[in-house]
C-alpha atoms as a PDB file:
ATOM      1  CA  UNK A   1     -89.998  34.704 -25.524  1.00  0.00           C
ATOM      2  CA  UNK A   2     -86.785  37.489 -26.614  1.00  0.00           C
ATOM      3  CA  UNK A   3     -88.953  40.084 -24.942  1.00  0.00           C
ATOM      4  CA  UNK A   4     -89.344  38.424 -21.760  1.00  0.00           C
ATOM      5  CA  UNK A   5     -85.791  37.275 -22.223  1.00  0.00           C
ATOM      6  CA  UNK A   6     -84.155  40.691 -22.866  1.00  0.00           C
ATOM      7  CA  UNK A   7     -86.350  42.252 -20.561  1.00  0.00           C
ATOM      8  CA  UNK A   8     -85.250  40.290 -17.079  1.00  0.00           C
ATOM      9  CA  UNK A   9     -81.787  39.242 -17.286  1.00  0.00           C
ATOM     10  CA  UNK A  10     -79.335  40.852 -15.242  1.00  0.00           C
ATOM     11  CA  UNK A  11     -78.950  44.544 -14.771  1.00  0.00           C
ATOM     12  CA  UNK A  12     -75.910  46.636 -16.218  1.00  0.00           C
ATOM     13  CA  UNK A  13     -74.246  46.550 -12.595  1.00  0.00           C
ATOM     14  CA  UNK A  14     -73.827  42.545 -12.869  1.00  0.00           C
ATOM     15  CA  UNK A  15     -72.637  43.316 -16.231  1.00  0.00           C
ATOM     16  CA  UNK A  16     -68.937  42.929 -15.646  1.00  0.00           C
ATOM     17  CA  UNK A  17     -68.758  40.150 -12.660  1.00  0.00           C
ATOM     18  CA  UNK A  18     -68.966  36.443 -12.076  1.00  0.00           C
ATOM     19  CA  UNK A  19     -72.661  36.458 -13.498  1.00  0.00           C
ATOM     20  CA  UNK A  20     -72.545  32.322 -12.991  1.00  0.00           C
ATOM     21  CA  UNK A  21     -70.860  31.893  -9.792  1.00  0.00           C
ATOM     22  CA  UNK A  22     -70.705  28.079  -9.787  1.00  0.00           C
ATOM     23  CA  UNK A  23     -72.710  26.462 -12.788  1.00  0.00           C
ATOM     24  CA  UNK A  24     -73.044  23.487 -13.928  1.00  0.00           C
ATOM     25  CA  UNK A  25     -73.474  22.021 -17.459  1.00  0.00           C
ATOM     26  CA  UNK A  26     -75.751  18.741 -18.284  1.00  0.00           C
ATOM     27  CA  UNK A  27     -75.430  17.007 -21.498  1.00  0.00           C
ATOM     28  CA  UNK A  28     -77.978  14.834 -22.139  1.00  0.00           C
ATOM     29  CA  UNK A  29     -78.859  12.473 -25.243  1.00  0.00           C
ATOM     30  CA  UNK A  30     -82.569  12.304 -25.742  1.00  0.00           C
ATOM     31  CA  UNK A  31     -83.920   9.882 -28.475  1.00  0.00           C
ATOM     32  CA  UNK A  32     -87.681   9.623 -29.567  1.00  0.00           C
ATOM     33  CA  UNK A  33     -90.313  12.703 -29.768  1.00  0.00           C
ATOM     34  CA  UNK A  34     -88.378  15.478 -28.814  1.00  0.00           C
ATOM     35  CA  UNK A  35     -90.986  17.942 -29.594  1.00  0.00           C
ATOM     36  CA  UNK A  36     -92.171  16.129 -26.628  1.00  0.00           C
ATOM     37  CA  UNK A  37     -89.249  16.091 -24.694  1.00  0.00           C
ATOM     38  CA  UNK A  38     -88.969  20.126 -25.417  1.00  0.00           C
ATOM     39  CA  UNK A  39     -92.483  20.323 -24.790  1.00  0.00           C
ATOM     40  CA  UNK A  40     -92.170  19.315 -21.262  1.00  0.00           C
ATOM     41  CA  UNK A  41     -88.627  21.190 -20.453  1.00  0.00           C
ATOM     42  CA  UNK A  42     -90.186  24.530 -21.635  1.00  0.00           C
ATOM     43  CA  UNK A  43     -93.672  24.314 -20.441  1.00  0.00           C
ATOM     44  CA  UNK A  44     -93.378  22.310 -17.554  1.00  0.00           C
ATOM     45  CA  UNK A  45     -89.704  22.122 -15.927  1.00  0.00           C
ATOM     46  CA  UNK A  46     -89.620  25.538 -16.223  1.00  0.00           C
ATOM     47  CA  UNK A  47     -92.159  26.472 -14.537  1.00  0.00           C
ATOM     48  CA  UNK A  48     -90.691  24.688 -11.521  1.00  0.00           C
ATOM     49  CA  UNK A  49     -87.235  26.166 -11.885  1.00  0.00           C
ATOM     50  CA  UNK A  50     -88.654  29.296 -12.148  1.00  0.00           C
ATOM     51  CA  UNK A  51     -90.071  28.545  -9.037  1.00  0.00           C
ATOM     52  CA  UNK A  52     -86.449  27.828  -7.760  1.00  0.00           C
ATOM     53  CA  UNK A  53     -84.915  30.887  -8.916  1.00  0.00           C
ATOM     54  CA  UNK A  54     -87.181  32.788  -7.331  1.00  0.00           C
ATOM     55  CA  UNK A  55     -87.054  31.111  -4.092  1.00  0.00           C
ATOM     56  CA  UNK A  56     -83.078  31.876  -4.078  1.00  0.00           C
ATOM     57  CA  UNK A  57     -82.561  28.047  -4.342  1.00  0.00           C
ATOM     58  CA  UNK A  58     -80.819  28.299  -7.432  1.00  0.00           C
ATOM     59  CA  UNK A  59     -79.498  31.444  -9.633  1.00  0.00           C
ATOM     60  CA  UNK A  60     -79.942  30.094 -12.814  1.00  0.00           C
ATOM     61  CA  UNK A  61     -81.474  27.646 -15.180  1.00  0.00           C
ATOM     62  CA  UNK A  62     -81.386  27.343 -19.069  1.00  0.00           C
ATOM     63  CA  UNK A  63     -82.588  24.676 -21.373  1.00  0.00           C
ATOM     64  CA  UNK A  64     -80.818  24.513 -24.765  1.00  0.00           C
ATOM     65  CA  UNK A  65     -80.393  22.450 -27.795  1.00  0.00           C
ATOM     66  CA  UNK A  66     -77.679  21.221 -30.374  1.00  0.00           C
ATOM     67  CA  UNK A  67     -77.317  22.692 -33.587  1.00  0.00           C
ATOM     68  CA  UNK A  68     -75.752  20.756 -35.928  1.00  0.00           C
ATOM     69  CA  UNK A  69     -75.147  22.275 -39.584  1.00  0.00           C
ATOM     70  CA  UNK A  70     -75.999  19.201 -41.963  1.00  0.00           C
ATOM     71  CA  UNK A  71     -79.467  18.223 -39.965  1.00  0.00           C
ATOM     72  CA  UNK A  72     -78.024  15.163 -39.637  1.00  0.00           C
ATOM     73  CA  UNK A  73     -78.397  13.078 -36.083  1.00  0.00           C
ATOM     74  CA  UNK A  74     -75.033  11.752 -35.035  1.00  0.00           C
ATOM     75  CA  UNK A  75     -76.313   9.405 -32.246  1.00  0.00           C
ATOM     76  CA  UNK A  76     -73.003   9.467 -30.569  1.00  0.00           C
ATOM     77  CA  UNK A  77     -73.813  13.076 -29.805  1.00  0.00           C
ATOM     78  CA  UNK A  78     -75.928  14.713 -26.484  1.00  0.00           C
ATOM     79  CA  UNK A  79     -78.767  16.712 -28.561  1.00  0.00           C
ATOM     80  CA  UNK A  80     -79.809  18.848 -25.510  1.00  0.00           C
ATOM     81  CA  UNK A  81     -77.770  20.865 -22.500  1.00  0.00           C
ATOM     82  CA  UNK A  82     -79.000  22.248 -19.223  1.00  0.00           C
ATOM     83  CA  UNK A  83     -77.142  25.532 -17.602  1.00  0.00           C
ATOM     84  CA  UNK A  84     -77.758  25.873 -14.071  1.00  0.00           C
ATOM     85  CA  UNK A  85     -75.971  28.215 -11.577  1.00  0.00           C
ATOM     86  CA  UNK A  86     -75.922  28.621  -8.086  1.00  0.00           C
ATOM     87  CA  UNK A  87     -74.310  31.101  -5.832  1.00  0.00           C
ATOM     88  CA  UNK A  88     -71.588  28.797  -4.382  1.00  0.00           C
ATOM     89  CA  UNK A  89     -70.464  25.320  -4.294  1.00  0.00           C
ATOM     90  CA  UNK A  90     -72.278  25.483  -1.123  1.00  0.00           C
ATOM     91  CA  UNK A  91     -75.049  25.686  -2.749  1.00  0.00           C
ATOM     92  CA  UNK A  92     -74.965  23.699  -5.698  1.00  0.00           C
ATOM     93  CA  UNK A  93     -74.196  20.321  -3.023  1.00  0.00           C
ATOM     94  CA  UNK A  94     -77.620  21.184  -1.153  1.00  0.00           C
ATOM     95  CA  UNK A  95     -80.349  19.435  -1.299  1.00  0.00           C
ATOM     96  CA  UNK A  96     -82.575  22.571  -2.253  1.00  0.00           C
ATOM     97  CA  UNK A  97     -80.499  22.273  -6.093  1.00  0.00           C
ATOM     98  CA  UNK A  98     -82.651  19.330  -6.902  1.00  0.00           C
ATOM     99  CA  UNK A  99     -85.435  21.365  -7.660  1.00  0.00           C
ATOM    100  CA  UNK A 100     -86.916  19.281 -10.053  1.00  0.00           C
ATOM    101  CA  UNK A 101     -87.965  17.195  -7.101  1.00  0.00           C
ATOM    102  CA  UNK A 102     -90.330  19.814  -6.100  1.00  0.00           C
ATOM    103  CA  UNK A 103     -92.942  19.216  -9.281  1.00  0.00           C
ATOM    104  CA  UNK A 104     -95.320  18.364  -7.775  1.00  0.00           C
ATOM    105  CA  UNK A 105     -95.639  20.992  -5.366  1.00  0.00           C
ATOM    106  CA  UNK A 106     -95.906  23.244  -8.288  1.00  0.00           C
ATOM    107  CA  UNK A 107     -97.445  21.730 -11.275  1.00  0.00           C
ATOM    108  CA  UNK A 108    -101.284  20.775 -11.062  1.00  0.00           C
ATOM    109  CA  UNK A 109    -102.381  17.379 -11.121  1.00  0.00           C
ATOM    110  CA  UNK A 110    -103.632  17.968 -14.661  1.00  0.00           C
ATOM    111  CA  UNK A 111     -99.977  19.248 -15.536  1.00  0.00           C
ATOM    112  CA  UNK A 112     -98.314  16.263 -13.832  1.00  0.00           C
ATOM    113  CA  UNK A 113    -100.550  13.827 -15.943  1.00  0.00           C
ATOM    114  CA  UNK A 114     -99.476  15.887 -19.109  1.00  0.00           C
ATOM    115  CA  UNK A 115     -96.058  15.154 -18.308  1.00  0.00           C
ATOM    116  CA  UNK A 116     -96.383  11.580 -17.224  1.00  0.00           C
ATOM    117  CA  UNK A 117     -97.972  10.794 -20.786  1.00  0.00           C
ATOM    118  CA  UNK A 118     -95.156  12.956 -23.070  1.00  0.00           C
ATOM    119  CA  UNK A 119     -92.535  11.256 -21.006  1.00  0.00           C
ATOM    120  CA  UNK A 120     -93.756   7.877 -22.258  1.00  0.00           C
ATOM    121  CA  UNK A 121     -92.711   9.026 -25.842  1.00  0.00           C
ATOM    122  CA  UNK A 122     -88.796   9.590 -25.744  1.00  0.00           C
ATOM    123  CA  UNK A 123     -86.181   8.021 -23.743  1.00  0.00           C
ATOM    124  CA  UNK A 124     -83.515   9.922 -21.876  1.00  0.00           C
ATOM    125  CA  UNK A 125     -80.527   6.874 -23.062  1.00  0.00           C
ATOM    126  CA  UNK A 126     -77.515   9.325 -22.044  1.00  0.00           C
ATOM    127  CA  UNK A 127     -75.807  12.266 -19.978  1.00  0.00           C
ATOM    128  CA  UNK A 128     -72.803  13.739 -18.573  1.00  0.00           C
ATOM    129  CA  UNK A 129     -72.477  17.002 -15.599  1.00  0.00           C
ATOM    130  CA  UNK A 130     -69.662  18.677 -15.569  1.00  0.00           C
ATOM    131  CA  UNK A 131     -69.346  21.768 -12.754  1.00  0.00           C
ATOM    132  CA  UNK A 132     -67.465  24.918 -13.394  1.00  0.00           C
ATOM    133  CA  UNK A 133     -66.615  28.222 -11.657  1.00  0.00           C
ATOM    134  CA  UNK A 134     -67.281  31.441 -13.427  1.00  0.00           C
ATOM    135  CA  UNK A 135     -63.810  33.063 -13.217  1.00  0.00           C
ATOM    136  CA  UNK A 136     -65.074  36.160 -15.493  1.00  0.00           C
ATOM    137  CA  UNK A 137     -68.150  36.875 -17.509  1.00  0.00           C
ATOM    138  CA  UNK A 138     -70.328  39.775 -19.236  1.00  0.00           C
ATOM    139  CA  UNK A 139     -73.763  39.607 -19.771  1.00  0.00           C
ATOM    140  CA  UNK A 140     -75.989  42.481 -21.148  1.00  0.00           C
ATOM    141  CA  UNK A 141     -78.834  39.815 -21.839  1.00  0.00           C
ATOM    142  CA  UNK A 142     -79.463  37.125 -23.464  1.00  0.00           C
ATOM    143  CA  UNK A 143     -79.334  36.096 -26.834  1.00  0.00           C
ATOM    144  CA  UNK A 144     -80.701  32.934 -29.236  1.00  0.00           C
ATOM    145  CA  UNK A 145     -77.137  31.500 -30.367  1.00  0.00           C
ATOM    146  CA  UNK A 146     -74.383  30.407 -28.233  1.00  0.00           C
ATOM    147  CA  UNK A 147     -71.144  28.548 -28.464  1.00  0.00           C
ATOM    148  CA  UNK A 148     -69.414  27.257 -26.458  1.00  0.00           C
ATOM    149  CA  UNK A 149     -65.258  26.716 -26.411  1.00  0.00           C
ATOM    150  CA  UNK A 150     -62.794  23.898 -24.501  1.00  0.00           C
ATOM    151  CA  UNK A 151     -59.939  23.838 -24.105  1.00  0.00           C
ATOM    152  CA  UNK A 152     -56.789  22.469 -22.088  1.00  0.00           C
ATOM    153  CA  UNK A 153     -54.676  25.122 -22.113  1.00  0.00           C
ATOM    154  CA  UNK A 154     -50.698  24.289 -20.985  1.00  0.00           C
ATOM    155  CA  UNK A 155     -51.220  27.665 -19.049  1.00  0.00           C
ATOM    156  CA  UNK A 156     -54.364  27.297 -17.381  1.00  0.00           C
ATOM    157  CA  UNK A 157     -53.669  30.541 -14.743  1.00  0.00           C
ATOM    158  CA  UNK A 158     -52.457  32.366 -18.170  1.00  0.00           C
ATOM    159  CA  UNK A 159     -54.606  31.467 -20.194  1.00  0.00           C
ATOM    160  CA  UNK A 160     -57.616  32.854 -17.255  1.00  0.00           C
ATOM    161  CA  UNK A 161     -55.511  35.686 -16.521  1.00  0.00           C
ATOM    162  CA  UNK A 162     -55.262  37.217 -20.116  1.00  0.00           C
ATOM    163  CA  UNK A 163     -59.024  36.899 -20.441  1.00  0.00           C
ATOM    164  CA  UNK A 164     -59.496  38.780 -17.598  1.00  0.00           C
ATOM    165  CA  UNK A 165     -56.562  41.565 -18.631  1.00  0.00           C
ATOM    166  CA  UNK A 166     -56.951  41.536 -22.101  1.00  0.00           C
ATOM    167  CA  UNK A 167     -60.144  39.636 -24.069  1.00  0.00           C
ATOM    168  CA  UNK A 168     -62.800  41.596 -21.073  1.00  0.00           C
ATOM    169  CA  UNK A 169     -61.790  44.565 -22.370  1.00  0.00           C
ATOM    170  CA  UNK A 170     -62.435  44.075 -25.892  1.00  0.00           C
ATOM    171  CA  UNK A 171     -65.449  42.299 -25.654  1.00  0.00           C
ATOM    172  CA  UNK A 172     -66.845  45.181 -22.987  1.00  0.00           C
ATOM    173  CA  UNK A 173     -66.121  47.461 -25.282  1.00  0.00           C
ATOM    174  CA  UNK A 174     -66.757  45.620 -28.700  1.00  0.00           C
ATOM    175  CA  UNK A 175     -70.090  43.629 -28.255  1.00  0.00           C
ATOM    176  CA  UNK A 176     -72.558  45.900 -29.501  1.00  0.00           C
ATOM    177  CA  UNK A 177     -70.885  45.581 -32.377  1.00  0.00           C
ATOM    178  CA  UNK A 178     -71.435  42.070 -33.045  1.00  0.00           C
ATOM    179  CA  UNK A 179     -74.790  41.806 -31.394  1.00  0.00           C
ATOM    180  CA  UNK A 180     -72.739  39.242 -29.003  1.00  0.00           C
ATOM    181  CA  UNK A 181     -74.979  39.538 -25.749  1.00  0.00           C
ATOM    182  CA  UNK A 182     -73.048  37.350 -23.421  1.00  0.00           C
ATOM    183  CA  UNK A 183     -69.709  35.991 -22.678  1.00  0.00           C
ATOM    184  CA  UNK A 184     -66.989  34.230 -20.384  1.00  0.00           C
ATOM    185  CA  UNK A 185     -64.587  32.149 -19.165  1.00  0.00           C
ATOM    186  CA  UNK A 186     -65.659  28.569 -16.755  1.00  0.00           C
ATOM    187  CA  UNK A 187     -62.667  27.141 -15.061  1.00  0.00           C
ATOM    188  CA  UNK A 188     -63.564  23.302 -14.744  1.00  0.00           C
ATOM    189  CA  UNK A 189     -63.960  21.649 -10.828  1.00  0.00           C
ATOM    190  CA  UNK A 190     -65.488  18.197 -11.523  1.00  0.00           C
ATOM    191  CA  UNK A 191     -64.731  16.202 -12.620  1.00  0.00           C
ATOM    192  CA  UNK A 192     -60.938  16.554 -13.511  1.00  0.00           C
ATOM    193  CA  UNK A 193     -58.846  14.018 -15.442  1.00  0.00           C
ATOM    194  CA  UNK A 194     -56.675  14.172 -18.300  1.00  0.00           C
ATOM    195  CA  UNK A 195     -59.789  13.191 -20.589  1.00  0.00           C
ATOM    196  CA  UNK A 196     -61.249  16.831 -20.136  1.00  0.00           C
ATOM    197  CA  UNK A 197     -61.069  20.160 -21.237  1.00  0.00           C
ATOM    198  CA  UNK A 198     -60.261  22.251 -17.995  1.00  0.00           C
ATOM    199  CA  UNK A 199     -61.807  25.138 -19.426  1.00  0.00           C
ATOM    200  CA  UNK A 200     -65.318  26.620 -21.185  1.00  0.00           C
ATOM    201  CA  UNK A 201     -65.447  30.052 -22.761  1.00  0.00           C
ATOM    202  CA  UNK A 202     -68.704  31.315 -24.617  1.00  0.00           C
ATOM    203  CA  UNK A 203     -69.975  33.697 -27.192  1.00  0.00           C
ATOM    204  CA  UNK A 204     -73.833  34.078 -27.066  1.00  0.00           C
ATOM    205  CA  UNK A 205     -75.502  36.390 -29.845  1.00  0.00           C
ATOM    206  CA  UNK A 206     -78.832  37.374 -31.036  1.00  0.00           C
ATOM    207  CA  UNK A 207     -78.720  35.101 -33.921  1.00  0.00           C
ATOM    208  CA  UNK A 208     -77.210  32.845 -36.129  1.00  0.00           C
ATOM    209  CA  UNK A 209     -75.792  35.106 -38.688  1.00  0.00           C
ATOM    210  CA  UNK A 210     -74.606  37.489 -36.050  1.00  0.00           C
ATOM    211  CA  UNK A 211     -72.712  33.914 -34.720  1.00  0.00           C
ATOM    212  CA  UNK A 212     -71.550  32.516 -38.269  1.00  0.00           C
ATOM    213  CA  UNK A 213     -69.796  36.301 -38.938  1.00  0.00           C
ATOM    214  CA  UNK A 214     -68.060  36.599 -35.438  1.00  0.00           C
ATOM    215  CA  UNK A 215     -66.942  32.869 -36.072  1.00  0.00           C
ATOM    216  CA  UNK A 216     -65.453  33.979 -39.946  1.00  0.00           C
ATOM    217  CA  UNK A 217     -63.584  37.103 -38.740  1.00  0.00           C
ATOM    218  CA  UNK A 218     -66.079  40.056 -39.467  1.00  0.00           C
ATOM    219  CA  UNK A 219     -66.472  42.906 -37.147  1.00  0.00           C
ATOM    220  CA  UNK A 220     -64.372  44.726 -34.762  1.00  0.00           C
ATOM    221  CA  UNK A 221     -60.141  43.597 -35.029  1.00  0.00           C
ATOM    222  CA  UNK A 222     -59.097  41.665 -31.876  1.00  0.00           C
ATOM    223  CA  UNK A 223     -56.123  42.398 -29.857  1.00  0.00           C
ATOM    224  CA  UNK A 224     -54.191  39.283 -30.990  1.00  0.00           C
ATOM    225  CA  UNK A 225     -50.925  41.291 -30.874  1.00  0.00           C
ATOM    226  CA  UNK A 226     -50.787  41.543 -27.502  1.00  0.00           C
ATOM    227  CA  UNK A 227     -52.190  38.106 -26.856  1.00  0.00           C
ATOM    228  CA  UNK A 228     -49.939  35.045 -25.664  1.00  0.00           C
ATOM    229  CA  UNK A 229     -52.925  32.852 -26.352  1.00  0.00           C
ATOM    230  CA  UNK A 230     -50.524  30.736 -28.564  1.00  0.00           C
ATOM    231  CA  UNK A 231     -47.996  29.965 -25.528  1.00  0.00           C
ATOM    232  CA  UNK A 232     -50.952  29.442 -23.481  1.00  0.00           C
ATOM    233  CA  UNK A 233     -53.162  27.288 -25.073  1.00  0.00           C
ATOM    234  CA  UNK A 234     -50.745  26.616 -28.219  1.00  0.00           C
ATOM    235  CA  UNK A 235     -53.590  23.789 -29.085  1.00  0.00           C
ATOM    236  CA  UNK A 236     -56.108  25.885 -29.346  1.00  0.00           C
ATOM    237  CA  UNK A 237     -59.842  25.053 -28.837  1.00  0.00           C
ATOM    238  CA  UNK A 238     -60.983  21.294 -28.658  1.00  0.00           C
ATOM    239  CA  UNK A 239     -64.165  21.383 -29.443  1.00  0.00           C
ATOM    240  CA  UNK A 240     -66.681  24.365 -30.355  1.00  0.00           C
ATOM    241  CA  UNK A 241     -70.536  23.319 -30.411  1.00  0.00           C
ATOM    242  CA  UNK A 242     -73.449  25.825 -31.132  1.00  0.00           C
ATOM    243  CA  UNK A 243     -76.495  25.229 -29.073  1.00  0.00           C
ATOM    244  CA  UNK A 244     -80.032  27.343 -29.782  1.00  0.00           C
ATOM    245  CA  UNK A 245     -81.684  28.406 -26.221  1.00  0.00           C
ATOM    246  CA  UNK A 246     -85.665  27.217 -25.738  1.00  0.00           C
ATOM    247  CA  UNK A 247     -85.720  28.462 -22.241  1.00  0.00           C
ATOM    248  CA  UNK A 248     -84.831  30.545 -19.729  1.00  0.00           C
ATOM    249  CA  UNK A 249     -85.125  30.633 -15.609  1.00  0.00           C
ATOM    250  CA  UNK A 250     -84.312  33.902 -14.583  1.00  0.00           C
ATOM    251  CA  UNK A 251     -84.957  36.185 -11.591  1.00  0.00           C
ATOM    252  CA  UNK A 252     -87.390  38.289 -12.428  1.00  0.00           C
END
């Protein structure tokens, strides 16, 4: 899977745009088998996003999963996201985005029965979309490990701004470094109320250890001097959640 992965993500000329245009994250809780439920995301569903993405339906699609340190299952937690992008909100409100609607145009019978029978063994109890618009981003490929940041930064136009001015920069020219493979800002569009972040940033690497050392400081110095990140977003970060990525759709 990291060879197809590395090998047929983005060129170097998307490297410094808005990779995601408008994506969308999908929290879901999933109780029951999961190897199941994985089972039929990775061998199944993507198969039909795929599909998508190469259609130009959608830009985008990646399945990933919660890491939690302890291995212990907080049920008050979603245990799985889904990435998708699309080129514009446009596009993300058509009807062509459900893709998943076209399985059966794409799996076999045999395939669809497979399903049908793994689905009987977990329940899907909980989930949550959220949309965003990919203000800035850098992607050389991707990686196993990502995190992601919110935030509700008192500056929201600073807070975007410097990132663009300041954090691009280092990370363009610092990422090799830290085996970091993918990163950006999401400016929140739905939905909006004073219960969410209005923000996502992300740090994706090839592993774990490459993660846990960017997260304790090691590596290249950041420009903090010439940051305003504490006027900004003087709380800092909400929340910061690792997820590990099972699956890819990507145009190949």
């Amino acid at each position: 899977m990291k060879k197809l992965l590395l090998s047929v993500f983005f060129v170097s000329s998307l490297a410094t745009s808005q990779v995601y245009q408008t994506f969308s994250m999908h929290f879901v809780r999933v109780e029951g088998d999961l190897e199941a439920f994985e089972k039929v995301q990775t061998m199944y569903m993507q198969k039909v996003a795929q599909n998508s993405v190469e259609k130009g339906d959608i830009v985008f699609w990646a399945f990933l999963k919660r890491i939690g340190m302890d291995n212990i299952d907080d049920e008050k937690k979603k245990n799985y996201l889904f990435v998708q992008s699309n080129k514009d909100v446009t596009a993300m409100l058509s009807d062509k985005n459900r893709w998943w609607e076209n399985a059966p145009n794409i799996l076999s019978k045999e395939e669809q029965e497979l399903v049908a029978a793994l689905e009987n063994s977990y329940t899907w109890t909980e989930d949550s979309r959220h949309i965003f618009v990919d203000e800035i981003s850098i992607a050389k490929g991707l990686g196993s490990f990502i995190q992601f940041n919110f935030a509700r930064p008192k500056n929201l136009n600073g807070f975007i701004s410097e990132n663009k001015s300041l954090w691009k920069n280092f990370f363009s020219t610092n990422m090799d470094k830290m085996n970091m493979v993918n990163w950006g800002v999401g400016r929140r569009i739905a939905p909006l109320s004073s219960e969410w972040s209005t923000v996502v940033t992300w740090d994706m690497f090839k592993s774990m250890e490459d993660l846990m050392k960017y997260r304790v400081g090691e590596g290249p110095n950041p420009p903090s001097s010439k940051s305003k990140m504490s006027s900004y977003n003087p709380d800092g970060f909400r929340n910061q959640v690792i997820f590990q990525a099972l699956k890819f759709a990507v145009k190949q």
